[in-house]
N, C-alpha and C. Protein backbone atom coordinates (compact mmCIF):
# COMPACT_ATOMS: atom_id res chain seq x y z
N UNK A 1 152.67 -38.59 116.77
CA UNK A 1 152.99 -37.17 116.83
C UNK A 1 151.79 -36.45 117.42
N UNK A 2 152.03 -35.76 118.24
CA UNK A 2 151.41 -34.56 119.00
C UNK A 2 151.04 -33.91 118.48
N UNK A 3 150.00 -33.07 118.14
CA UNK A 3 149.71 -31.55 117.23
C UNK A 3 149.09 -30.50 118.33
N UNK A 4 149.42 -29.84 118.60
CA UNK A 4 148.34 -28.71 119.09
C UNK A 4 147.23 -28.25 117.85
N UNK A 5 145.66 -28.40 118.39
CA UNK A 5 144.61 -27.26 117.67
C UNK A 5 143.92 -27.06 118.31
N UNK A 6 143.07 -26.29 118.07
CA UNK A 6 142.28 -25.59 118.68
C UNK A 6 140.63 -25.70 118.06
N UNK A 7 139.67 -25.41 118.86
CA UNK A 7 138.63 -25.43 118.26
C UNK A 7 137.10 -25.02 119.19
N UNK A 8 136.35 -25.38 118.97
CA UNK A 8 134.71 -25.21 119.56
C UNK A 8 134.70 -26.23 119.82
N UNK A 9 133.28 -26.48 121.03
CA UNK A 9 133.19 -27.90 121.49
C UNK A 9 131.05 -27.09 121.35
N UNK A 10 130.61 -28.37 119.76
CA UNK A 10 129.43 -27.99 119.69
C UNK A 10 128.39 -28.51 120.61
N UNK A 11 129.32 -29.67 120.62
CA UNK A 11 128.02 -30.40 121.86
C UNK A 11 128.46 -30.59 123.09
N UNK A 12 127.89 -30.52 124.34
CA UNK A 12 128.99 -30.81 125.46
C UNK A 12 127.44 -31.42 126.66
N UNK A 13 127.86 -32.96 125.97
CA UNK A 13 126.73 -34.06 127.38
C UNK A 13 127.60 -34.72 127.47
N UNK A 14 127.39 -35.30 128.71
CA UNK A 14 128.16 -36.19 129.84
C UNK A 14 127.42 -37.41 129.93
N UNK A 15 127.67 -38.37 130.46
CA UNK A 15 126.65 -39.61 130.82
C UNK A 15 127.65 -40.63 131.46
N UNK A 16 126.82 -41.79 132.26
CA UNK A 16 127.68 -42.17 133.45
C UNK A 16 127.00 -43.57 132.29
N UNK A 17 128.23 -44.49 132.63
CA UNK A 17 128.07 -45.90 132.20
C UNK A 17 128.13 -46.73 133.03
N UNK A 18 127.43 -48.17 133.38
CA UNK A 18 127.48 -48.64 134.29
C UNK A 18 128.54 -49.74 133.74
N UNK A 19 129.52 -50.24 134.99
CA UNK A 19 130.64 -50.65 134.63
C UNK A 19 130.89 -51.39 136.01
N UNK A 20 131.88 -52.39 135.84
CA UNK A 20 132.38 -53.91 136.66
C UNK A 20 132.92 -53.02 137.72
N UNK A 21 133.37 -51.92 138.07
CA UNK A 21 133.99 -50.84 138.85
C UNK A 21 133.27 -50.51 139.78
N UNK A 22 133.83 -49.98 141.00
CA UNK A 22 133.15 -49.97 142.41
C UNK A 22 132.02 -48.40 141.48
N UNK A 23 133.22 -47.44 140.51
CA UNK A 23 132.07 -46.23 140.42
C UNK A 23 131.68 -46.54 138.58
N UNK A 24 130.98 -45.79 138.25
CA UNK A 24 130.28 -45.84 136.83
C UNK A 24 131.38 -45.19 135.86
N UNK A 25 131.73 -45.61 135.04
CA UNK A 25 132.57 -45.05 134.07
C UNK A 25 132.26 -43.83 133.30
N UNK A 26 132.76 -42.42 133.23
CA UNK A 26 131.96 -41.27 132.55
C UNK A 26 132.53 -41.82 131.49
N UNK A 27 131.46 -40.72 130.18
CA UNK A 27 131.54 -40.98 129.14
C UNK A 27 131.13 -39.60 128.46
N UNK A 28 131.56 -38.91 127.47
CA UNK A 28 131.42 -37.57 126.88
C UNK A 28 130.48 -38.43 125.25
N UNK A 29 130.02 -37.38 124.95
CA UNK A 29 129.01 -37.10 124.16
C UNK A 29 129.41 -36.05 123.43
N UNK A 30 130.33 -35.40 123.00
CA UNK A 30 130.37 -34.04 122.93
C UNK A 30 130.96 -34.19 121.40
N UNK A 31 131.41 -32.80 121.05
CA UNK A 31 132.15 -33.05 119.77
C UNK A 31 132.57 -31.66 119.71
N UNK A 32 133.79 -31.64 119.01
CA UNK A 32 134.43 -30.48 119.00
C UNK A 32 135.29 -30.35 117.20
N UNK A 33 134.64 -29.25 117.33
CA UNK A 33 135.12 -28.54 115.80
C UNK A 33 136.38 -28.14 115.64
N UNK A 34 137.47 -28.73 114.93
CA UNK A 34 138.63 -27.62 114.93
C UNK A 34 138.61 -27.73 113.18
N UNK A 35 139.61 -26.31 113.27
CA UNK A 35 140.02 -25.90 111.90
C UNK A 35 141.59 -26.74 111.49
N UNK A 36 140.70 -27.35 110.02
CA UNK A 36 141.60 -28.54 109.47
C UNK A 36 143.08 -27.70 108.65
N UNK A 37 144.02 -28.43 108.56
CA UNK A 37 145.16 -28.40 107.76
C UNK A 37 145.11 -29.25 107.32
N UNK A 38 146.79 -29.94 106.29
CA UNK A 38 146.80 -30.61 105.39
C UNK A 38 147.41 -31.83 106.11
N UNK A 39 147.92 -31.06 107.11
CA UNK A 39 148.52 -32.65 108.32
C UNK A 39 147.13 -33.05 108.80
N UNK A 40 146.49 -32.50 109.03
CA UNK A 40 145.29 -33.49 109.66
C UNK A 40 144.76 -33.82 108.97
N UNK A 41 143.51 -33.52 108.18
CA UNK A 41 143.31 -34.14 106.74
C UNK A 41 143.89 -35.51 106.27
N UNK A 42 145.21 -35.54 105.98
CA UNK A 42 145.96 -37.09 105.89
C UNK A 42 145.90 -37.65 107.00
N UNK A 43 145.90 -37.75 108.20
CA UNK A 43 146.02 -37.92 108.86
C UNK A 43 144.89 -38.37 109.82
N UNK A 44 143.59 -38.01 109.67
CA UNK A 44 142.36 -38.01 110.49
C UNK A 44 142.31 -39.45 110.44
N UNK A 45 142.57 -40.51 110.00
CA UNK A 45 142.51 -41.99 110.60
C UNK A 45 143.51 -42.15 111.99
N UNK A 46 143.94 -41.59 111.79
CA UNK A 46 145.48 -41.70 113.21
C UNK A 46 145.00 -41.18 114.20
N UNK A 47 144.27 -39.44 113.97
CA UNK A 47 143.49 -38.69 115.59
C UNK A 47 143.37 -39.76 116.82
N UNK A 48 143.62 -40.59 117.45
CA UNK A 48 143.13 -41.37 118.68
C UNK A 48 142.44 -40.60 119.95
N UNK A 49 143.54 -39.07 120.29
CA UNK A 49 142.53 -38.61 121.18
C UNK A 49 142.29 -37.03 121.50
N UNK A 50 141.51 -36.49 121.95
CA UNK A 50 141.51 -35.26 122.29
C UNK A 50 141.96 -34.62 123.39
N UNK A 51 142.61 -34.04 124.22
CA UNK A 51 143.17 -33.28 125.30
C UNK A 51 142.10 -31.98 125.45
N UNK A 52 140.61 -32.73 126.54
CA UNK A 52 139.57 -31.09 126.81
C UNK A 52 140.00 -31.52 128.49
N UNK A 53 140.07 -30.08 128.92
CA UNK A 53 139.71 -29.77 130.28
C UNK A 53 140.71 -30.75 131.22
N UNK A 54 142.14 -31.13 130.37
CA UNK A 54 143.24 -31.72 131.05
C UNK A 54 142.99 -32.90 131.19
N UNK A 55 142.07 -33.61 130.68
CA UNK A 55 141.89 -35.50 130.37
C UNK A 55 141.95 -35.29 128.55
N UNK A 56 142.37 -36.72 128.62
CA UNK A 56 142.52 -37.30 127.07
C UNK A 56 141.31 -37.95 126.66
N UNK A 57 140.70 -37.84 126.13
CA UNK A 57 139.45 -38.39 125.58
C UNK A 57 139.38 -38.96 124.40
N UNK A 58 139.06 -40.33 123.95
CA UNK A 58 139.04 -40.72 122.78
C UNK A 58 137.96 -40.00 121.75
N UNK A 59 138.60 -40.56 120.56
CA UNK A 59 137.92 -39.92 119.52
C UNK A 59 137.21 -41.09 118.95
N UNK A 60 135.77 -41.16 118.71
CA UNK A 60 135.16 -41.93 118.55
C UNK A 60 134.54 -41.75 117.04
N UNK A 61 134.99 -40.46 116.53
CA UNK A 61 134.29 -40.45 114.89
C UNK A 61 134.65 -39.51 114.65
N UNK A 62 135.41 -39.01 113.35
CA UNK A 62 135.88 -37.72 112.76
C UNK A 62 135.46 -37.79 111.43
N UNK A 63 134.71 -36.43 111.11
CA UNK A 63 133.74 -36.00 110.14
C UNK A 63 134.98 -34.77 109.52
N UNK A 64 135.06 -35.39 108.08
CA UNK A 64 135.73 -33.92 107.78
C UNK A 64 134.46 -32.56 106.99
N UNK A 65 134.34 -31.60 107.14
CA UNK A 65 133.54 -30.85 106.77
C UNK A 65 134.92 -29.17 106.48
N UNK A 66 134.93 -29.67 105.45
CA UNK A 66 135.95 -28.18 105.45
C UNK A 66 135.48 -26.82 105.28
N UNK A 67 136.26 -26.28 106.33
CA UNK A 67 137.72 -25.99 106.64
C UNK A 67 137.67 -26.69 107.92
N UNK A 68 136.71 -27.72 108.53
CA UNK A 68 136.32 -28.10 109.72
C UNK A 68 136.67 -29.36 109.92
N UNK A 69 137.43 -30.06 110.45
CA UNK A 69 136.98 -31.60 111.17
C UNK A 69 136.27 -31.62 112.35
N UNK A 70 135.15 -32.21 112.46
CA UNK A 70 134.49 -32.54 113.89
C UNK A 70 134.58 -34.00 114.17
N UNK A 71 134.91 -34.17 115.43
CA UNK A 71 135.76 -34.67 115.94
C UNK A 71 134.43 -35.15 117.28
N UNK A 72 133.95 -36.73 117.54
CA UNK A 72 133.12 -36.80 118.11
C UNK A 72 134.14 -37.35 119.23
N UNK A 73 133.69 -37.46 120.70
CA UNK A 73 134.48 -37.37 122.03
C UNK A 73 133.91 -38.90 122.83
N UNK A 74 134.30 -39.48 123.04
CA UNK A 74 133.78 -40.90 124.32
C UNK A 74 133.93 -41.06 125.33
N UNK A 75 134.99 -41.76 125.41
CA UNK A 75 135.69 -42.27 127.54
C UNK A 75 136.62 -41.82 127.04
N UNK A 76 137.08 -41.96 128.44
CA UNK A 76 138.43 -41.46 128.76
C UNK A 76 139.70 -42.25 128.10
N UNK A 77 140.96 -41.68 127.25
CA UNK A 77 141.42 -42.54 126.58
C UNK A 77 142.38 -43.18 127.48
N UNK A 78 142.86 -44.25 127.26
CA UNK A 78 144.24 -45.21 127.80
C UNK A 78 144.66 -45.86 127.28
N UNK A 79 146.01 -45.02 127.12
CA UNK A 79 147.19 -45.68 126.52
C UNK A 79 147.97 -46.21 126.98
């Protein structure tokens, strides 16, 4: 299931990985704050990815801090 939320993005670094690929694989650093409910909350093992700036980005670590989950950002996700 899909959720729309919304939130802050506290950290926002980029970094290039070197990879078997003619170019370097990006990779986000970033992390973004949204305001938790009770569906996410149950749910924060399931998060797989984030939708910033029209790419899907995996979620690489979710911190609940309430009323907050932060939500740390990686590569690009593929499903």
């Amino acid at each position: 299931i899909e959720r729309p939320y919304y939130g802050d993005v506290g950290r926002n670094l980029r970094r290039l990985r070197a990879s078997e690929n003619l170019h370097d694989d990006v990779e986000l650093s970033n992390e973004v704050s949204i305001i938790s409910d009770d569906f996410a909350e149950e749910n924060i093992f399931n998060i797989r990815y984030v939708v910033w700036k029209g790419v899907k980005w995996k979620v690489t670590n979710a911190e609940v801090l309430r009323p907050r989950i932060i939500l740390s950002l990686g590569g690009v996700y593929n499903a």
